[in-house]
PDB file of N, CA and C in Angstrom:
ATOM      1  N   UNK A   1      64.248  67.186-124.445  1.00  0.00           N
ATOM      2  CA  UNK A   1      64.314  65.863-123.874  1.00  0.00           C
ATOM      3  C   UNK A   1      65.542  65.163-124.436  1.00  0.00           C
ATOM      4  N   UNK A   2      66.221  64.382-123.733  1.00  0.00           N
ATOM      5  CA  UNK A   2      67.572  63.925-124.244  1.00  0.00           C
ATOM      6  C   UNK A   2      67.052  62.379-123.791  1.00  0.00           C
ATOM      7  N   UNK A   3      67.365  61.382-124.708  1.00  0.00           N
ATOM      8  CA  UNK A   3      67.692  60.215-124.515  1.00  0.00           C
ATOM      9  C   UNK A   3      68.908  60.024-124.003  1.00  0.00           C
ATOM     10  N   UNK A   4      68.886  58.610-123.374  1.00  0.00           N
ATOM     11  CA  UNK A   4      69.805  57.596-123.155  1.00  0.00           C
ATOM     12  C   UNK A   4      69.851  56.561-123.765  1.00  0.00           C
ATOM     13  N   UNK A   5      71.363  56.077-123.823  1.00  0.00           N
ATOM     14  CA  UNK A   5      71.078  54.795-124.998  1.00  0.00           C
ATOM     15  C   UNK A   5      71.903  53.571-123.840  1.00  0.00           C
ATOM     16  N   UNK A   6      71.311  53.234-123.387  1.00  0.00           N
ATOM     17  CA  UNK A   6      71.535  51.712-122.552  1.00  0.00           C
ATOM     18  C   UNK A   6      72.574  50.664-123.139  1.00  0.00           C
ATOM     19  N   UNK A   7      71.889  50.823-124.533  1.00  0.00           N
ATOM     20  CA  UNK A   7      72.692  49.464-125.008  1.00  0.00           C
ATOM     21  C   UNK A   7      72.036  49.982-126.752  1.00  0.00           C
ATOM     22  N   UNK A   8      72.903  49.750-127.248  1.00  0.00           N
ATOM     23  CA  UNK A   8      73.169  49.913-128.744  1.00  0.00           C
ATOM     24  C   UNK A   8      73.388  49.213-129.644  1.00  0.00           C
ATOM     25  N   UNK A   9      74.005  48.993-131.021  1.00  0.00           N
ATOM     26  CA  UNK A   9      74.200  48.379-131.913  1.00  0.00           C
ATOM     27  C   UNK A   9      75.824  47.893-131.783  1.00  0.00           C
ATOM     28  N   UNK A  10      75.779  46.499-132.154  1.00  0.00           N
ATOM     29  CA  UNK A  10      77.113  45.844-132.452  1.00  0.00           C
ATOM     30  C   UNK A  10      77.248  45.451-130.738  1.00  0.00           C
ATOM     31  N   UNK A  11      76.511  44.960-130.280  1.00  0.00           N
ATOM     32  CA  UNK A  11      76.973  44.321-128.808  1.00  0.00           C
ATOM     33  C   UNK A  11      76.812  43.155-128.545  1.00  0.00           C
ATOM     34  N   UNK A  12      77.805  42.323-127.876  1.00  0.00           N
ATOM     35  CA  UNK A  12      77.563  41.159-127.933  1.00  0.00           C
ATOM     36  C   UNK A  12      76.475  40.399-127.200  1.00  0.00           C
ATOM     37  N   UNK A  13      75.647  38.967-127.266  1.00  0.00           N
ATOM     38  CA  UNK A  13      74.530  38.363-127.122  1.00  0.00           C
ATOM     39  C   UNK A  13      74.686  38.462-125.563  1.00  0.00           C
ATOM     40  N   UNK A  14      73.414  38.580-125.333  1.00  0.00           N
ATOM     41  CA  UNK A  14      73.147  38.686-123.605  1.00  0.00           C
ATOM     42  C   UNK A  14      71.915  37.831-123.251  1.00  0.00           C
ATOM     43  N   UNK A  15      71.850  37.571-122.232  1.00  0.00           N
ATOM     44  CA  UNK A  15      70.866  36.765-122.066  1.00  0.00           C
ATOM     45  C   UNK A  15      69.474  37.676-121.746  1.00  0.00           C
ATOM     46  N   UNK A  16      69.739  39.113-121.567  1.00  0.00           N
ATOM     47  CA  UNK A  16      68.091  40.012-121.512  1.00  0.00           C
ATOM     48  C   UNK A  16      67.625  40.452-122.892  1.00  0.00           C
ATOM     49  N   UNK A  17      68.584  40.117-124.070  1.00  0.00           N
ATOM     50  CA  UNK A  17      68.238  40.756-125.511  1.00  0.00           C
ATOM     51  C   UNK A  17      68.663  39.272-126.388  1.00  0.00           C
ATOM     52  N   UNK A  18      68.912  38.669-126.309  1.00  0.00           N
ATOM     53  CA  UNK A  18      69.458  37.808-127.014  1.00  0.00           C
ATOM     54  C   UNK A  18      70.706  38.277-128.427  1.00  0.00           C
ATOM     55  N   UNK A  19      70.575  38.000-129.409  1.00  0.00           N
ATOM     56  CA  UNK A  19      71.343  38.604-130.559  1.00  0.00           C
ATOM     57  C   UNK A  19      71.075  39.725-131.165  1.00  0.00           C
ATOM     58  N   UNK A  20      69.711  40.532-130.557  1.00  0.00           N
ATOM     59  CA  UNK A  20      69.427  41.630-131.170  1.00  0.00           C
ATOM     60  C   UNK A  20      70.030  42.614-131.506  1.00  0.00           C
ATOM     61  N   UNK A  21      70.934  42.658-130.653  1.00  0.00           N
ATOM     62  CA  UNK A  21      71.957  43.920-131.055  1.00  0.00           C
ATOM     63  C   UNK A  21      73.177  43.542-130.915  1.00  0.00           C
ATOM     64  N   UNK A  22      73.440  42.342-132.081  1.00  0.00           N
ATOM     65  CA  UNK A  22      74.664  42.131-132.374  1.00  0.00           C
ATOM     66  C   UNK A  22      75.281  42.612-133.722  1.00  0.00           C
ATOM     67  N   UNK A  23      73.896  42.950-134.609  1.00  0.00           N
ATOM     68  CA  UNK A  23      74.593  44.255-135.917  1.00  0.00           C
ATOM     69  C   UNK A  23      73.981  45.302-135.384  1.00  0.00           C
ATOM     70  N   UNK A  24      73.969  46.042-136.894  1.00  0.00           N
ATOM     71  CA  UNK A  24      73.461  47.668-136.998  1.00  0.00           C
ATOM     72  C   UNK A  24      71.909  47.894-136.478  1.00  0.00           C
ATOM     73  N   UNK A  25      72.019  49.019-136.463  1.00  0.00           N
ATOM     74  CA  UNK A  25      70.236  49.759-136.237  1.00  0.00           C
ATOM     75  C   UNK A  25      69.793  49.289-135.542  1.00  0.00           C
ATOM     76  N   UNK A  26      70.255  48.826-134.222  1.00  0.00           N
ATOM     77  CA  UNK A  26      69.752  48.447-133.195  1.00  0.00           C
ATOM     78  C   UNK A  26      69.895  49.170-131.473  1.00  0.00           C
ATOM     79  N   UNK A  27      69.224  50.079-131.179  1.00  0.00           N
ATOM     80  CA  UNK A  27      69.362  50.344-129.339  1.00  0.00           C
ATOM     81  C   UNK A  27      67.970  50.226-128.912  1.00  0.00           C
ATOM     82  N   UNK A  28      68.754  50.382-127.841  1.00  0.00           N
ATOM     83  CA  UNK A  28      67.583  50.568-126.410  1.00  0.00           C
ATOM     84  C   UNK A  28      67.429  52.231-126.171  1.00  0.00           C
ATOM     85  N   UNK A  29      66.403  52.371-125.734  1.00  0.00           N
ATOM     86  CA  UNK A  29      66.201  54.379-125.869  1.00  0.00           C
ATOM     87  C   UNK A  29      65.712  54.145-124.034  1.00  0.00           C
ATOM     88  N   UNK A  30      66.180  55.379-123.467  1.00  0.00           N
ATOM     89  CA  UNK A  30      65.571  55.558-122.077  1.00  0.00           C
ATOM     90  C   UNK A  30      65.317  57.040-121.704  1.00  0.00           C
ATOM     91  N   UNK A  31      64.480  57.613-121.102  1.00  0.00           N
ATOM     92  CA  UNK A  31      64.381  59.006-120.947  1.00  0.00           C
ATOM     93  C   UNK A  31      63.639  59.294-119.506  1.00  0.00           C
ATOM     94  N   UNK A  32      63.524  59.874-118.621  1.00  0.00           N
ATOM     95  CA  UNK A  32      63.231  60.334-117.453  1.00  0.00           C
ATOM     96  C   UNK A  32      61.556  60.241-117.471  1.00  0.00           C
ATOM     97  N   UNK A  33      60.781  59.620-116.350  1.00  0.00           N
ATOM     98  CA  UNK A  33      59.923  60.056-117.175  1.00  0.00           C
ATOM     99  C   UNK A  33      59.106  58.360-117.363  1.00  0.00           C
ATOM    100  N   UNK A  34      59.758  57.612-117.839  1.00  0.00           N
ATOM    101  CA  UNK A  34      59.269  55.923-118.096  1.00  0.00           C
ATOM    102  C   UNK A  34      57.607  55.578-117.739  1.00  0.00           C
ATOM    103  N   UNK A  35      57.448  55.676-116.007  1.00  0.00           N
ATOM    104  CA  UNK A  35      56.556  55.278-116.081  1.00  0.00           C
ATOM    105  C   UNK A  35      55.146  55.909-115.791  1.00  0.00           C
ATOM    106  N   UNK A  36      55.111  57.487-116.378  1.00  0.00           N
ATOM    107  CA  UNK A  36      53.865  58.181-116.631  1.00  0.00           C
ATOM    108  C   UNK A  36      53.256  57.440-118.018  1.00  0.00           C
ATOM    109  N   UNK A  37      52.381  56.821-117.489  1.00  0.00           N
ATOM    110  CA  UNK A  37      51.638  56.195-119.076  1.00  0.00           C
ATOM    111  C   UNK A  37      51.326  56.755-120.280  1.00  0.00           C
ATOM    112  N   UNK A  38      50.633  57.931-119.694  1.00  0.00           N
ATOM    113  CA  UNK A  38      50.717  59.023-121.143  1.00  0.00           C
ATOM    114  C   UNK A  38      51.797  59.599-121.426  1.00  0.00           C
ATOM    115  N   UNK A  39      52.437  59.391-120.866  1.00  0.00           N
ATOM    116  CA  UNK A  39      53.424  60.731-121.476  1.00  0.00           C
ATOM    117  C   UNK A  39      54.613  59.363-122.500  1.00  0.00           C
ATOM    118  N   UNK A  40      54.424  57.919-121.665  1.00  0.00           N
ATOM    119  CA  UNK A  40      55.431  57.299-122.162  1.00  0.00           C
ATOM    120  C   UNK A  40      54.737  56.929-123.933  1.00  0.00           C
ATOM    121  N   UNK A  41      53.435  56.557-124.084  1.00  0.00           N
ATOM    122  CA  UNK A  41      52.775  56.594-125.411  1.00  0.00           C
ATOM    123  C   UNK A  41      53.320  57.368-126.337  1.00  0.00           C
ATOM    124  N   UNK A  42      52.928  59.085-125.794  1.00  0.00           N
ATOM    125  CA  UNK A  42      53.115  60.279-126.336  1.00  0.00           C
ATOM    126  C   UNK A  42      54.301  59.880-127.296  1.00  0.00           C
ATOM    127  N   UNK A  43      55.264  59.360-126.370  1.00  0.00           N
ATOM    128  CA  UNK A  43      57.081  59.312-126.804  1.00  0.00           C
ATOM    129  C   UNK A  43      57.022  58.203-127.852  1.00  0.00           C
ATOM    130  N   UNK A  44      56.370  57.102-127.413  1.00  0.00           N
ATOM    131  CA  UNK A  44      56.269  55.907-128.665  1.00  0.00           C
ATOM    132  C   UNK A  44      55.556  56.391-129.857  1.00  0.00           C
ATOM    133  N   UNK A  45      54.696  57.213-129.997  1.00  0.00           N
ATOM    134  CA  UNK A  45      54.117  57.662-130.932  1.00  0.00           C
ATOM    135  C   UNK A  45      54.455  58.711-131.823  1.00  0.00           C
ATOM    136  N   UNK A  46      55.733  59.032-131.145  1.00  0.00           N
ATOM    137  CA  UNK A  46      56.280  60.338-131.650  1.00  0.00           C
ATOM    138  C   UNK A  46      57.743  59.862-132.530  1.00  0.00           C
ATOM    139  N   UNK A  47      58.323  58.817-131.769  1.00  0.00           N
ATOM    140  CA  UNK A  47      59.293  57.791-132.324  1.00  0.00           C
ATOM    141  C   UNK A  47      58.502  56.997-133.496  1.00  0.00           C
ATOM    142  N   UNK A  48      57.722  56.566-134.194  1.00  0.00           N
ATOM    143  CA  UNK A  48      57.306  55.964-134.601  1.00  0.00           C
ATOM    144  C   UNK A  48      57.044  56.999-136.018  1.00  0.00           C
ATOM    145  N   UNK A  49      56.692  58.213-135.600  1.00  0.00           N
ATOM    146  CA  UNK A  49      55.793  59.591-136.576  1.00  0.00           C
ATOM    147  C   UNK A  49      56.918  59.755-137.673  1.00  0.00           C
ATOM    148  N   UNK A  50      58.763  59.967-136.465  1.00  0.00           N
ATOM    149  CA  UNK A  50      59.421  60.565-137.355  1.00  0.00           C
ATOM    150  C   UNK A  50      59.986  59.350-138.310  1.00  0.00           C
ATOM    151  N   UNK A  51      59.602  58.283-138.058  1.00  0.00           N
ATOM    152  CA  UNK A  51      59.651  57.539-139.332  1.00  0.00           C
ATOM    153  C   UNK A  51      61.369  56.309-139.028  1.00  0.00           C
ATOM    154  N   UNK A  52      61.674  55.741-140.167  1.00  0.00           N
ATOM    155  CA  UNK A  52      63.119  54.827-139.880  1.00  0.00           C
ATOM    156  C   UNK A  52      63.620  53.819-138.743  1.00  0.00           C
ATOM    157  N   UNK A  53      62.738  53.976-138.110  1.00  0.00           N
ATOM    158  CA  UNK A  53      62.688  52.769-136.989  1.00  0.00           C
ATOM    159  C   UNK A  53      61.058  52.244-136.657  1.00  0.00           C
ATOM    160  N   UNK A  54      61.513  51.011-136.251  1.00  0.00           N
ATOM    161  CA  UNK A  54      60.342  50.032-135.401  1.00  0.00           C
ATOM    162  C   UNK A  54      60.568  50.308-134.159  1.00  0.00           C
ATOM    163  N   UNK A  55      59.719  51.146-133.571  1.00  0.00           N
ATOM    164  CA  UNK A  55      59.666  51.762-132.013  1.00  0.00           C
ATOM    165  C   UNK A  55      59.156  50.300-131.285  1.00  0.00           C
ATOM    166  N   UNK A  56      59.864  49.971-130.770  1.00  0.00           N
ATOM    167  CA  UNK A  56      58.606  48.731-129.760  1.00  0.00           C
ATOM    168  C   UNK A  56      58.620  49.586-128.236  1.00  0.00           C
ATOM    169  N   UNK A  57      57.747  49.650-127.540  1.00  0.00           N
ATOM    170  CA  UNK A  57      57.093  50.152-126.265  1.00  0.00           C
ATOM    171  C   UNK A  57      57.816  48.552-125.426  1.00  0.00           C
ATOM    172  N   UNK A  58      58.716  48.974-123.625  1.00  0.00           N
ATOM    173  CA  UNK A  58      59.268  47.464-123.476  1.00  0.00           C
ATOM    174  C   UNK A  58      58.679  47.829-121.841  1.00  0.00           C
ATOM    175  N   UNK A  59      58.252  46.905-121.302  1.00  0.00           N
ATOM    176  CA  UNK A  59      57.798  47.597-119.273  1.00  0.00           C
ATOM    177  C   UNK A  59      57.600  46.311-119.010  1.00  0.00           C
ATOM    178  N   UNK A  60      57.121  46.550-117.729  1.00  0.00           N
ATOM    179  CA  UNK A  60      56.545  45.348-116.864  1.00  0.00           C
ATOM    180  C   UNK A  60      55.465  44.563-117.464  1.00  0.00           C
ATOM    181  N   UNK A  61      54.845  45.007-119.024  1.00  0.00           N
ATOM    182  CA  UNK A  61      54.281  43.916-119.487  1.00  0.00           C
ATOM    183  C   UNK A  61      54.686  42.693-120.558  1.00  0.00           C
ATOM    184  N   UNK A  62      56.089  43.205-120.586  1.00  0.00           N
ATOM    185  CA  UNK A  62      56.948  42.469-121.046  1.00  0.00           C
ATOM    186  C   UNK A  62      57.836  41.704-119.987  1.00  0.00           C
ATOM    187  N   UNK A  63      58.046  42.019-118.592  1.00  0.00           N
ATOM    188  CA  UNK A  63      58.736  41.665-117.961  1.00  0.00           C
ATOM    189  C   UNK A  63      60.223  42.154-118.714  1.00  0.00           C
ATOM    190  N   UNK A  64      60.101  43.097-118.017  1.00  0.00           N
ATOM    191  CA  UNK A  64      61.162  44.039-118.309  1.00  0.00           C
ATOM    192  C   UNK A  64      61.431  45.525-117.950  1.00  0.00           C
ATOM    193  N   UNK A  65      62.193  45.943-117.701  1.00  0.00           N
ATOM    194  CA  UNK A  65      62.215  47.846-117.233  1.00  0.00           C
ATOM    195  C   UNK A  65      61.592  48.411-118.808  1.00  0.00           C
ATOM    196  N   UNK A  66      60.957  49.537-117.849  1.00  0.00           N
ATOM    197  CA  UNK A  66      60.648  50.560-118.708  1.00  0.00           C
ATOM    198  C   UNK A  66      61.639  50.859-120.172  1.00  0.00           C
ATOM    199  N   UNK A  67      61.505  51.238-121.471  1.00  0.00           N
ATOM    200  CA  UNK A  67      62.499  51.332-122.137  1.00  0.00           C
ATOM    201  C   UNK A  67      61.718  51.504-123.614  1.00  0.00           C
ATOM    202  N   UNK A  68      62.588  52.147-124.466  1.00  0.00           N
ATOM    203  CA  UNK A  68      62.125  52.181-126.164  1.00  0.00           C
ATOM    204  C   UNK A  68      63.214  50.905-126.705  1.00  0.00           C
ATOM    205  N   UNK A  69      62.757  50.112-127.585  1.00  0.00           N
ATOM    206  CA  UNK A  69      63.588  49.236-128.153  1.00  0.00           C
ATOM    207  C   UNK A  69      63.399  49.875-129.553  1.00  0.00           C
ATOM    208  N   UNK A  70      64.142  50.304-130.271  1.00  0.00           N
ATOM    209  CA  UNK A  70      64.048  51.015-132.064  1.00  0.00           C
ATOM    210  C   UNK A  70      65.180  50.048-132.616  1.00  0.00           C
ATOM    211  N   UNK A  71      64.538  49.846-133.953  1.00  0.00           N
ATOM    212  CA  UNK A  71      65.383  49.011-134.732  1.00  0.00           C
ATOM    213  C   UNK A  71      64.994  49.634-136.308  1.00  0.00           C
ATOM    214  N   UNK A  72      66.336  50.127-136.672  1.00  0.00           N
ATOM    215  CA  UNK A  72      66.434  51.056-138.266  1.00  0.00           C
ATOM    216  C   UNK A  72      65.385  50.235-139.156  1.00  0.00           C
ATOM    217  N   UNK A  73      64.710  50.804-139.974  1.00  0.00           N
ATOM    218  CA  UNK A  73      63.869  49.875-140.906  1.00  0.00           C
ATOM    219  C   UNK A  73      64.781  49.590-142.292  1.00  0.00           C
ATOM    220  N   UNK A  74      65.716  50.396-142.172  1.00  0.00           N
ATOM    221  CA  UNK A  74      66.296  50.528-143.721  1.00  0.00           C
ATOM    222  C   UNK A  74      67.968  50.411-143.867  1.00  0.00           C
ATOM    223  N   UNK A  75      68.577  49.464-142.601  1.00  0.00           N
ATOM    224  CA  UNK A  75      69.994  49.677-142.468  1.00  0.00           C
ATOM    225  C   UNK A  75      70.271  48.175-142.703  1.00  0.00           C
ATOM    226  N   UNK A  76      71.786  48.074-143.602  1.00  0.00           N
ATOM    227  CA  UNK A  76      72.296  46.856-143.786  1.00  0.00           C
ATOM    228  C   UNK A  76      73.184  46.199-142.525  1.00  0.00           C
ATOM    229  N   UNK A  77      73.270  45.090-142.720  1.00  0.00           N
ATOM    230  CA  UNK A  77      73.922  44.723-141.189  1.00  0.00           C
ATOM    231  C   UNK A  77      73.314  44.147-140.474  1.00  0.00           C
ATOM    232  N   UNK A  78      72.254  44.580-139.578  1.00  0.00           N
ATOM    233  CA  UNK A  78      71.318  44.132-138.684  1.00  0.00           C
ATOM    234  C   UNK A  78      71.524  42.387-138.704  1.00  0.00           C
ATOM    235  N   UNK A  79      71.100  42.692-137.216  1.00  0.00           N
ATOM    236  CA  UNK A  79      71.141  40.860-136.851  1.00  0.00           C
ATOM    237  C   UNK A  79      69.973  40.480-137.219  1.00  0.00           C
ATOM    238  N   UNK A  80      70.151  39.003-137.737  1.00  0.00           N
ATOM    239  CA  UNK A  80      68.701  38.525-137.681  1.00  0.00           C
ATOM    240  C   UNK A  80      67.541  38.597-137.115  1.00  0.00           C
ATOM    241  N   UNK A  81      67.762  38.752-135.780  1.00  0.00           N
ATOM    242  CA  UNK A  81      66.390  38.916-135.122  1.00  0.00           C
ATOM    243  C   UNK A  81      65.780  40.290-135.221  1.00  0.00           C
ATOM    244  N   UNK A  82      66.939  41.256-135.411  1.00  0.00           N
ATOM    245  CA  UNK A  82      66.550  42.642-135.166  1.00  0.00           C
ATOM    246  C   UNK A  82      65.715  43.030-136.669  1.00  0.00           C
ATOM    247  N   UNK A  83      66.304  41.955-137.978  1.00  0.00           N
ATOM    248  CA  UNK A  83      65.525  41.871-139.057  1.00  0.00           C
ATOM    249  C   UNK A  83      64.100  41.561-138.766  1.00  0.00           C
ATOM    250  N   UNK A  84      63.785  40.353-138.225  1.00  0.00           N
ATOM    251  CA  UNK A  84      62.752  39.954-137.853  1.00  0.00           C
ATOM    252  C   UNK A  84      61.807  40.731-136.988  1.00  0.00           C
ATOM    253  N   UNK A  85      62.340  41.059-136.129  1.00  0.00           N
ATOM    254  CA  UNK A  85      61.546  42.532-135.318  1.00  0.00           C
ATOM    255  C   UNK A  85      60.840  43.659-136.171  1.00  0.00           C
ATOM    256  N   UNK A  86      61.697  44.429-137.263  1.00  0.00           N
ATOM    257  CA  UNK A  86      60.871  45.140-138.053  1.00  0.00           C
ATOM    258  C   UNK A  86      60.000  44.236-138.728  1.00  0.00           C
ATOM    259  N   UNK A  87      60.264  43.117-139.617  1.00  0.00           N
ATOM    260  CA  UNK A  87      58.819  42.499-139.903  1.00  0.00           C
ATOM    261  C   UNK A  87      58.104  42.337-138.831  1.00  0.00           C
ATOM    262  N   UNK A  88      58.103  42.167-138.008  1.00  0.00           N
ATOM    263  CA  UNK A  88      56.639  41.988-136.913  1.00  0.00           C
ATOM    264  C   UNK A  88      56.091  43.324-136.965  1.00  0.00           C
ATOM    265  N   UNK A  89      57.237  44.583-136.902  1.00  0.00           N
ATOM    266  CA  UNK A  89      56.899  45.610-136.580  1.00  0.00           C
ATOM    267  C   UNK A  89      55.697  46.155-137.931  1.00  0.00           C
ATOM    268  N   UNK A  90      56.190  45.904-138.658  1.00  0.00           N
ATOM    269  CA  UNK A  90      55.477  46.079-140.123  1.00  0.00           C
ATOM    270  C   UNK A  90      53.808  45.261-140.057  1.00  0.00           C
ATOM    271  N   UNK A  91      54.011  44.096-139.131  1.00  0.00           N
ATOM    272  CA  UNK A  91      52.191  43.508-139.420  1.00  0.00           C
ATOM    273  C   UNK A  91      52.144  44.103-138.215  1.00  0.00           C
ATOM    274  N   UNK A  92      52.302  44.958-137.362  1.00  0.00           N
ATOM    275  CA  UNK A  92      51.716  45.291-136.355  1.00  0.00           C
ATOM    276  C   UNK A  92      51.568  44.412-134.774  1.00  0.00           C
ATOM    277  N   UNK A  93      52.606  43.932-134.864  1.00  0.00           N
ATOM    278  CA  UNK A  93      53.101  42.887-133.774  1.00  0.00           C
ATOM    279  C   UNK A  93      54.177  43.618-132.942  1.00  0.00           C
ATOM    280  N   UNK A  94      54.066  42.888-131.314  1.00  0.00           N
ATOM    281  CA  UNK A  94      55.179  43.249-130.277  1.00  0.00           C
ATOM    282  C   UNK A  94      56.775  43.103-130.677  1.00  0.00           C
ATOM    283  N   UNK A  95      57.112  42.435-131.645  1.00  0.00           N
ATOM    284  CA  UNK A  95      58.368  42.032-132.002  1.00  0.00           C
ATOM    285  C   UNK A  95      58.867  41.025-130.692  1.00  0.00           C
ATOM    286  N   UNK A  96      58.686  40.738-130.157  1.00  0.00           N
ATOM    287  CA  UNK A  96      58.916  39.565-129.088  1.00  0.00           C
ATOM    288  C   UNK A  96      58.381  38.153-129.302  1.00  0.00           C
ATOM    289  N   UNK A  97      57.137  37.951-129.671  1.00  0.00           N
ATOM    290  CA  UNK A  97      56.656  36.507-130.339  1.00  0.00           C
ATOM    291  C   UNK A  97      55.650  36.796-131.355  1.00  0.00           C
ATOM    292  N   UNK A  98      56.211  35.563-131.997  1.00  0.00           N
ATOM    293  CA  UNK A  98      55.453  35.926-133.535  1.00  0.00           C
ATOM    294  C   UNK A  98      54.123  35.620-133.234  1.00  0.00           C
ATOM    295  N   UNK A  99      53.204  36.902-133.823  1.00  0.00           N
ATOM    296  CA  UNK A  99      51.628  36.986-133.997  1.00  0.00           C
ATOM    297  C   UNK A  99      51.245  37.643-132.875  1.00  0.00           C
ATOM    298  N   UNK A 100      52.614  38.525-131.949  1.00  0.00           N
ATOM    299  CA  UNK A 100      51.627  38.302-130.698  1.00  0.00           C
ATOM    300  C   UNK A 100      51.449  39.992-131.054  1.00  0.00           C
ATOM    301  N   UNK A 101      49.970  40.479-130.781  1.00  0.00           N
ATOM    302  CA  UNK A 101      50.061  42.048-131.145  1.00  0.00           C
ATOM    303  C   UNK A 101      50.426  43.258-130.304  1.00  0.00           C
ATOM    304  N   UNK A 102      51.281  44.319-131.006  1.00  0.00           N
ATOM    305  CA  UNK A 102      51.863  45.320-130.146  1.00  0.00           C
ATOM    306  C   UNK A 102      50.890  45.740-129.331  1.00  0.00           C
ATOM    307  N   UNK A 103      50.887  46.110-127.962  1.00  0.00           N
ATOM    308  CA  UNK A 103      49.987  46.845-126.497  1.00  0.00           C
ATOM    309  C   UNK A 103      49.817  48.200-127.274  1.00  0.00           C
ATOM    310  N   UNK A 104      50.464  48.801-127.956  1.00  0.00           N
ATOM    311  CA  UNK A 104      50.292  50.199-128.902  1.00  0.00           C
ATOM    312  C   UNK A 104      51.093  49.972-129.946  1.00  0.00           C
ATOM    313  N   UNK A 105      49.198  49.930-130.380  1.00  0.00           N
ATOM    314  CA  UNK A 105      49.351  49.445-131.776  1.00  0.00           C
ATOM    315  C   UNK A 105      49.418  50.555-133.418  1.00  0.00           C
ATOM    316  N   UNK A 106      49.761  52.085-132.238  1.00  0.00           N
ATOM    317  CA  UNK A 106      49.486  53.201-133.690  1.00  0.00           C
ATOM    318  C   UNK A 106      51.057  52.603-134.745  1.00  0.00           C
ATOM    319  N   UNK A 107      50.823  52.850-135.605  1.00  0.00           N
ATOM    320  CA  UNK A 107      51.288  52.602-136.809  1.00  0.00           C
ATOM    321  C   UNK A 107      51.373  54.143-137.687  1.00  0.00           C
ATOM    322  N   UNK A 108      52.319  54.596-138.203  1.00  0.00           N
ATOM    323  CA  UNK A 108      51.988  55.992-139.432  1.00  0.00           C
ATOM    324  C   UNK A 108      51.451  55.379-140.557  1.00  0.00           C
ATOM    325  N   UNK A 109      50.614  55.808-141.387  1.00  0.00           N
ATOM    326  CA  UNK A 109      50.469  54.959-142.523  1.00  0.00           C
ATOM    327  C   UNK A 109      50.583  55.543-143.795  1.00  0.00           C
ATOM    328  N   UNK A 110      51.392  55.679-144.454  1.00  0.00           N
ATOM    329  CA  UNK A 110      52.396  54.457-144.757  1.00  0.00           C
ATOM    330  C   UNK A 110      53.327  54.357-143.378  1.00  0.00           C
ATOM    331  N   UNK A 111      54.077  53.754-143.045  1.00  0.00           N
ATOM    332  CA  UNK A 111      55.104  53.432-142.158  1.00  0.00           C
ATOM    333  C   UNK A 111      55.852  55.017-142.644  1.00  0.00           C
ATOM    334  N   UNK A 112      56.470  55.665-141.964  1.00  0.00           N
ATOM    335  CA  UNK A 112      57.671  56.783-142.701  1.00  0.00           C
ATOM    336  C   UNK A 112      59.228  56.572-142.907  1.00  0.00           C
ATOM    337  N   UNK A 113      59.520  57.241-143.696  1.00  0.00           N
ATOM    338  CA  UNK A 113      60.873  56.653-144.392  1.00  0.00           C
ATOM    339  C   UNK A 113      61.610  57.895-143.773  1.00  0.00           C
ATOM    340  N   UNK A 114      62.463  58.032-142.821  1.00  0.00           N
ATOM    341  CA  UNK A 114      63.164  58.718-142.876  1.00  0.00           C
ATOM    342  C   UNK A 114      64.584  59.277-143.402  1.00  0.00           C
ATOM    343  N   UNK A 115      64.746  60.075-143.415  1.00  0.00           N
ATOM    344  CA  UNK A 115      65.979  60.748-144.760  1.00  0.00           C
ATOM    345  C   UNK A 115      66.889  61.950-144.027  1.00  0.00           C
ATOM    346  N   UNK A 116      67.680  61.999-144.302  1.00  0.00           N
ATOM    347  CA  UNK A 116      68.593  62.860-144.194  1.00  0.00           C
ATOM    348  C   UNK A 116      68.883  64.098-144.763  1.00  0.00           C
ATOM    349  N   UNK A 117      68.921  65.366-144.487  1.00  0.00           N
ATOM    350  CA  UNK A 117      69.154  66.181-145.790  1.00  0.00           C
ATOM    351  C   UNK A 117      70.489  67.328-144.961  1.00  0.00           C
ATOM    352  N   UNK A 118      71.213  66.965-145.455  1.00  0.00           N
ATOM    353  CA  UNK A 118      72.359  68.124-145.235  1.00  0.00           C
ATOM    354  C   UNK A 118      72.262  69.767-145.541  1.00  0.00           C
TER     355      UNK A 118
END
């Protein structure tokens, strides 16, 4: 399966994302496929397993296209909001308004740290 990356880190403010991805560790993920319900979970849950990002799940119940929004848990830079997004992501919130709770809500627990190994 190959992603697409729509929109990425370091881009300037738009009016469908606001400042979110105006630093680091910030894209949009897209893959063929969007709107099979299970299969799109499967993918959020699998983004979420390998750890280093806040997967948010984004569709028509957001008013919005189908899409993965991931934001690095552990990168310097990041815009404020995209900061703020992993804390929501961390109490288990949509990252869109505060308190409001993610539609899929699996979590790894602990959260996973992902790493690099050459």
């Amino acid at each position: 399966m190959e992603f697409q990356c729509p929109q990425g880190s370091w881009q300037p403010e738009t009016t469908y994302s606001g400042r979110t991805h105006t630093g680091a560790g910030c894209a949009d993920l897209w893959v063929p496929r969007m709107d099979d319900t299970q299969w799109y979970k499967h993918v959020l849950h699998a983004l979420r397993e390998v750890g280093k990002q806040a997967a948010f799940g984004r569709g028509p119940w957001c008013k919005m296209p189908y899409h993965f929004h991931v934001c690095d848990l552990d990168t310097n830079h990041e815009a404020e909001e995209c900061a703020w997004q992993v804390a929501q992501y961390r109490l288990g919130n949509d990252g869109l308004t505060a308190g409001a709770r993610d539609p899929f809500p699996y979590r790894p627990s602990p959260i996973r740290k992902w790493t690099f190994k050459a």
